[in-house]
Protein backbone atom coordinates (compact mmCIF):
# COMPACT_ATOMS: atom_id res chain seq x y z
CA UNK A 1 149.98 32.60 160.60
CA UNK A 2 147.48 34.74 161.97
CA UNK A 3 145.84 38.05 160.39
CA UNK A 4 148.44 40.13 161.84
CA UNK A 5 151.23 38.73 160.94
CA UNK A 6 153.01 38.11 157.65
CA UNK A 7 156.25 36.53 156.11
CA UNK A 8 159.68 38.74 156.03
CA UNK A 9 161.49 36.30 154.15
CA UNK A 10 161.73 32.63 156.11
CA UNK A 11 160.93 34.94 159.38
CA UNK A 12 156.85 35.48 160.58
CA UNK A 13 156.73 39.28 161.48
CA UNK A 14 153.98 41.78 162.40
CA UNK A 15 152.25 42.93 159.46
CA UNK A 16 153.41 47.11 160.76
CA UNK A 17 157.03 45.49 161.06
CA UNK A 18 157.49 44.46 157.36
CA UNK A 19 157.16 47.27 155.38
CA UNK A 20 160.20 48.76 157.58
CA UNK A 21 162.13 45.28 157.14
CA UNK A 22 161.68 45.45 153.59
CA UNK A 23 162.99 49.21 153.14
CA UNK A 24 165.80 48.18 155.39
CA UNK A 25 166.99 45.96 152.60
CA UNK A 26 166.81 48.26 149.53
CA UNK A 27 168.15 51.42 151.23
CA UNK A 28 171.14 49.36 152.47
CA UNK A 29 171.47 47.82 148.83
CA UNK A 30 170.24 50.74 146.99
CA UNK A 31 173.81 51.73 145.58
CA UNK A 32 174.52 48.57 144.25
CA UNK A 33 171.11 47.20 142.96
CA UNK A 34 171.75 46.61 139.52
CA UNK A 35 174.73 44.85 140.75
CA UNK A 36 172.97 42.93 142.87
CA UNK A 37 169.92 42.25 139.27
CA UNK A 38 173.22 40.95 137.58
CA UNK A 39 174.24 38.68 140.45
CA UNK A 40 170.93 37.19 140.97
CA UNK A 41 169.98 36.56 137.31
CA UNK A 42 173.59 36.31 136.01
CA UNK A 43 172.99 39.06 133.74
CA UNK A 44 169.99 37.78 132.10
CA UNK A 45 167.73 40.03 133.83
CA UNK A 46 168.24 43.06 130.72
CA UNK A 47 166.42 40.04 128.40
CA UNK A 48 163.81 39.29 130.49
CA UNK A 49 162.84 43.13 130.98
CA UNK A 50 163.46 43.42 127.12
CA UNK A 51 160.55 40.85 126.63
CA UNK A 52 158.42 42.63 129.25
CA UNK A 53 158.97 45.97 127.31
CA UNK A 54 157.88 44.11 124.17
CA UNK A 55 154.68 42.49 125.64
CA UNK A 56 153.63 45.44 127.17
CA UNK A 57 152.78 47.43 124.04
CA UNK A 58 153.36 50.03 125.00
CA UNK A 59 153.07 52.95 122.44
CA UNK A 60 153.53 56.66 121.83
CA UNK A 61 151.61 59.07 124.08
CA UNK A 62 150.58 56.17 126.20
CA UNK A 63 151.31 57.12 130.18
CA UNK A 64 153.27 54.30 132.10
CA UNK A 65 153.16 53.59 135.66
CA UNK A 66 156.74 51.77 136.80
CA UNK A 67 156.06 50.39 140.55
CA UNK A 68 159.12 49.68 142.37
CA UNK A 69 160.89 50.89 139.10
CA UNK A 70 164.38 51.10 141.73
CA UNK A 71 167.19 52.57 139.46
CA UNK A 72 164.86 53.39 136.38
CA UNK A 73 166.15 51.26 133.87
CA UNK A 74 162.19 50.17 132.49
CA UNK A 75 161.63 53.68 132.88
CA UNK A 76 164.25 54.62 130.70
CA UNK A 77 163.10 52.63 128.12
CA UNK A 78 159.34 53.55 127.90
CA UNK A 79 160.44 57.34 127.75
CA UNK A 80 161.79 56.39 124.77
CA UNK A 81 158.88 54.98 123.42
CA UNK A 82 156.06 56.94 125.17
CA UNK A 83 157.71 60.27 123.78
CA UNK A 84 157.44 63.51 124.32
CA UNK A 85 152.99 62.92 123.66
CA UNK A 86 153.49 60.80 126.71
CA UNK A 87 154.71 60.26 130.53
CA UNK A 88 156.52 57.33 132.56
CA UNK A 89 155.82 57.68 136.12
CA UNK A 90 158.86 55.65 138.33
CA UNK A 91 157.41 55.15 141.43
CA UNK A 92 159.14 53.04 144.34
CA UNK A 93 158.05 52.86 148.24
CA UNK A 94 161.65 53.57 149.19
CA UNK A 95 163.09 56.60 149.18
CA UNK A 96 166.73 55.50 148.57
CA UNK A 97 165.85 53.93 145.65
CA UNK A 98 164.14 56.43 144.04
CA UNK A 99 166.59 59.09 144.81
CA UNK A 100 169.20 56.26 142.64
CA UNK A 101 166.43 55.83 139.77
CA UNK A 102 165.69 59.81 139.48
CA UNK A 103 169.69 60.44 139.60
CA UNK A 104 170.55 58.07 137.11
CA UNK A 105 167.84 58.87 134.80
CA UNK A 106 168.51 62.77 135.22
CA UNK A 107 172.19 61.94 134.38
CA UNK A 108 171.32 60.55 131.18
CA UNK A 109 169.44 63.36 130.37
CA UNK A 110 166.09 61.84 130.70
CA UNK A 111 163.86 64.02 132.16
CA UNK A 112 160.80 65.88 130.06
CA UNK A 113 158.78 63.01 129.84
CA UNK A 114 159.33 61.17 133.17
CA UNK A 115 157.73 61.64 136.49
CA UNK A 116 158.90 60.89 139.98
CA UNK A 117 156.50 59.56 143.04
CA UNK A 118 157.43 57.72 146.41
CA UNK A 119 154.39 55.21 146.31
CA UNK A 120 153.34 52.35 148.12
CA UNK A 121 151.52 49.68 145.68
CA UNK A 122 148.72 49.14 148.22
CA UNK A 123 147.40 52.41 148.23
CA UNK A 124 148.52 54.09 144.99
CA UNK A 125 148.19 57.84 145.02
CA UNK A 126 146.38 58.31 141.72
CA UNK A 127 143.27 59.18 140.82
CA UNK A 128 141.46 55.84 138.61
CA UNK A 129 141.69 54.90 134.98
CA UNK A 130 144.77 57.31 134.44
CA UNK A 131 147.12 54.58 132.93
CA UNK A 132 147.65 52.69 129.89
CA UNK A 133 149.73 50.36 131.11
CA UNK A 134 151.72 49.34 134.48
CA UNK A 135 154.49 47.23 135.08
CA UNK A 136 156.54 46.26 138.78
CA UNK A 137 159.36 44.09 137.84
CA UNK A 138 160.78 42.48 140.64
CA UNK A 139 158.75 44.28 143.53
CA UNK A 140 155.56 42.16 144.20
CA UNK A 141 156.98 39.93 146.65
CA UNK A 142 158.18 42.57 148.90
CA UNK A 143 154.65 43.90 149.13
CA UNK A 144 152.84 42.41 152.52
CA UNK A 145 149.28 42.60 151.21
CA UNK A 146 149.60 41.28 147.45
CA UNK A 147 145.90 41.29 146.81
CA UNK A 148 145.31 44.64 147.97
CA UNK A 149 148.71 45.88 145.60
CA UNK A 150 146.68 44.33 142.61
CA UNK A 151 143.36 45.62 143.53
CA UNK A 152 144.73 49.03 143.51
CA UNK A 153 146.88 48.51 139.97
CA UNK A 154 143.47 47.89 138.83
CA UNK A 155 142.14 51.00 139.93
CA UNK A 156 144.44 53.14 138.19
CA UNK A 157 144.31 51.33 134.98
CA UNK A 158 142.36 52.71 132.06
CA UNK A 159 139.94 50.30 130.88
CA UNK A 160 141.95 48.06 128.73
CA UNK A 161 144.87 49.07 130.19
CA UNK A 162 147.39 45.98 130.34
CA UNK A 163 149.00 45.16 134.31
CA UNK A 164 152.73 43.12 134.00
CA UNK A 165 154.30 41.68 136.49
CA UNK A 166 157.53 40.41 136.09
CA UNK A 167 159.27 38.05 139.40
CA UNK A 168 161.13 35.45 140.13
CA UNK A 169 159.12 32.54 140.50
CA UNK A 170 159.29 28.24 140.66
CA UNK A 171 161.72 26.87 138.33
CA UNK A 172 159.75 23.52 136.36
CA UNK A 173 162.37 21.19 136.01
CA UNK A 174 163.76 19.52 139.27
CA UNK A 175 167.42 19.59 137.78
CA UNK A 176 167.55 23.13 137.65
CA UNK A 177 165.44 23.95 140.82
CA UNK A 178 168.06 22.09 142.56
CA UNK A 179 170.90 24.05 141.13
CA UNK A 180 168.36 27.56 141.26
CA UNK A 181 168.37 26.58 145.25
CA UNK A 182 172.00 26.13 145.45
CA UNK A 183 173.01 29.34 143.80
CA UNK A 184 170.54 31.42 145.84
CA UNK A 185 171.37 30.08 149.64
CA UNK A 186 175.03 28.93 149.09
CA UNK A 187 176.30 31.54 146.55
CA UNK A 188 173.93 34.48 146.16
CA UNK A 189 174.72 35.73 150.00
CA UNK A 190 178.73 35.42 149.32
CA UNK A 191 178.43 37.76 146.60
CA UNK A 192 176.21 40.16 148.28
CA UNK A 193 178.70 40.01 150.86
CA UNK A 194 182.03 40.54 148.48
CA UNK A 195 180.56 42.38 146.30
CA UNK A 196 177.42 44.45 148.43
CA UNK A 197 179.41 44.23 151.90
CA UNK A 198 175.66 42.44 152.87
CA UNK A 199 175.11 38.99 152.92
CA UNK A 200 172.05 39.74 155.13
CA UNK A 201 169.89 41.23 152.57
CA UNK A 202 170.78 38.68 149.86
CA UNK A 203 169.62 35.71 152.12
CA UNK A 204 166.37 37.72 152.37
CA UNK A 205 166.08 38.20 148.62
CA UNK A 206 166.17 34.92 148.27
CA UNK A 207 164.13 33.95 151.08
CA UNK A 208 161.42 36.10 149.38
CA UNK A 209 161.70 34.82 146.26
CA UNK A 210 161.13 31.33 147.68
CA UNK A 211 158.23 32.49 149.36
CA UNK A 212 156.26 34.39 146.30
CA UNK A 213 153.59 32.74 144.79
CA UNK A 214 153.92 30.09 142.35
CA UNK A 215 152.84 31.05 138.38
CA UNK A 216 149.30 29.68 138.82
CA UNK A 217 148.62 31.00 142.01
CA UNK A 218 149.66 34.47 141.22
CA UNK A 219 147.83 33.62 137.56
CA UNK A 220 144.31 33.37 140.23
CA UNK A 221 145.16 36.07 142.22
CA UNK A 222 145.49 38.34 139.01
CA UNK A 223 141.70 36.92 138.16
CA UNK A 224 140.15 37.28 141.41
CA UNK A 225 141.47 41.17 141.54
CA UNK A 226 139.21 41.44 138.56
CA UNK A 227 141.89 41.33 135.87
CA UNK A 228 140.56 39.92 132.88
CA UNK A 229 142.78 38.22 129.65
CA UNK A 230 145.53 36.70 131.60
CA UNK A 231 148.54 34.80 130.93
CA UNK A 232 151.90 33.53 132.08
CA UNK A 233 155.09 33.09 130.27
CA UNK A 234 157.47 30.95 132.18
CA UNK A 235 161.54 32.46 131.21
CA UNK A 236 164.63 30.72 132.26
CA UNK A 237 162.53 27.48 132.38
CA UNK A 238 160.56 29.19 135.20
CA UNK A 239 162.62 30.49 136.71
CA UNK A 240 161.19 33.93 136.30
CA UNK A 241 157.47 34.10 134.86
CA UNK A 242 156.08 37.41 133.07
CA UNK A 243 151.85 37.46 134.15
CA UNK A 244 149.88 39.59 132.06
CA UNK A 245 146.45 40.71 132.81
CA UNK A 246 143.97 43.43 131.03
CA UNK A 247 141.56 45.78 132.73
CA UNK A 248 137.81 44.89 131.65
């Protein structure tokens, strides 16, 4: 693959052709995306973003940064614990999505402490050191230039600030990788279909998953950004894997 081009799933595109791809999926799925988090984890995905909450430590009058936070359901969370002393940014590159998360999260009545900004994770649009701690849950593997994303989290972090990412990654044991496959190609696009009316963006989801980076590549991609302290936790047997890294 040269420079210019990039993965979209299984598919090599133009690097200027994937970002549009990518927001082709989420505005078409945007109305049904936590239906489509409790098809592709079975549920489980509330437990694995309970854990992230809990490794974050986060704490009151701390500000947050949520990339890709889509319908605002980490964001909802860290309002809570942020308080009124402190602020949650949800930021997501697509517009459809963040119109869901900022209508959901006005409807419950979660507003004074939460921001709103349409933000691409490449070129963040805040000024450095302004956060305590960031999280993207389930967004880095739509983002075409990875290593840039990360070098700009960095950026924004406060020194000592903690980064965690949180993605579906390579299952360990062959038994369940097997099965993992199986449910993503033969079942996950039949439900996005029944359920979504869009088998097309399913089969992508799981394409992309398939083509993230495994744990310890992502783990050396975290260190090469500059992110120092950081660790893996392998959930679901692998399946998803929480990566943790620290500002210096």
């Amino acid at each position: 693959m040269s420079e210019k081009t990039t993965h979209f799933g299984y598919k090599t595109v133009d690097v200027e052709e994937k970002a549009g791809k990518v927001a082709d999926v989420f505005h078409s799925v945007a109305g049904s995306y936590d239906l489509m988090n409790d098809l592709m984890s079975v549920g489980i995905h509330r437990l694995w973003k309970r854990m992230t909450i809990e490794m974050s430590g986060v704490r009151k009058g701390h500000k947050v940064l949520d990339i890709a936070g889509g319908t605002g359901d980490l964001a909802a969370k860290f309002s809570r614990i942020v308080g009124p002393e402190g602020t949650v940014v949800l930021a997501d590159i697509n517009d459809s999505m963040l119109k869901v998360g900022r209508d959901r999260l006005i409807d419950r009545g979660i507003v004074d402490n939460v921001q709103f900004s349409q933000a691409d994770a490449q070129h963040l649009p805040f000024p450095d050191n302004t956060f305590d701690v960031i999280t993207i849950a389930f967004g880095l593997r739509n983002v075409t230039d990875k290593d840039m994303a990360l070098r700009s989290m960095l950026r924004v972090l406060k020194p000592g600030g903690r980064l965690l990412i949180l993605e579906f990654s390579k299952p360990k044991n062959p038994v369940l990788s097997k099965v993992y496959d199986t449910y993503s190609f033969s079942i996950l696009p039949k439900l996005g279909k029944l359920f979504a009316n869009d088998a097309d963006s399913y089969q992508y989801l799981a394409e992309s998953i398939r083509m993230h980076p495994d744990q310890s590549t992502l783990l050396e991609m975290l260190k090469t950004a500059g992110f120092a302290n950081t660790d893996f936790h392998n959930m679901t047997g692998g399946v998803v894997a929480l990566h943790r890294g620290v500002k210096p």
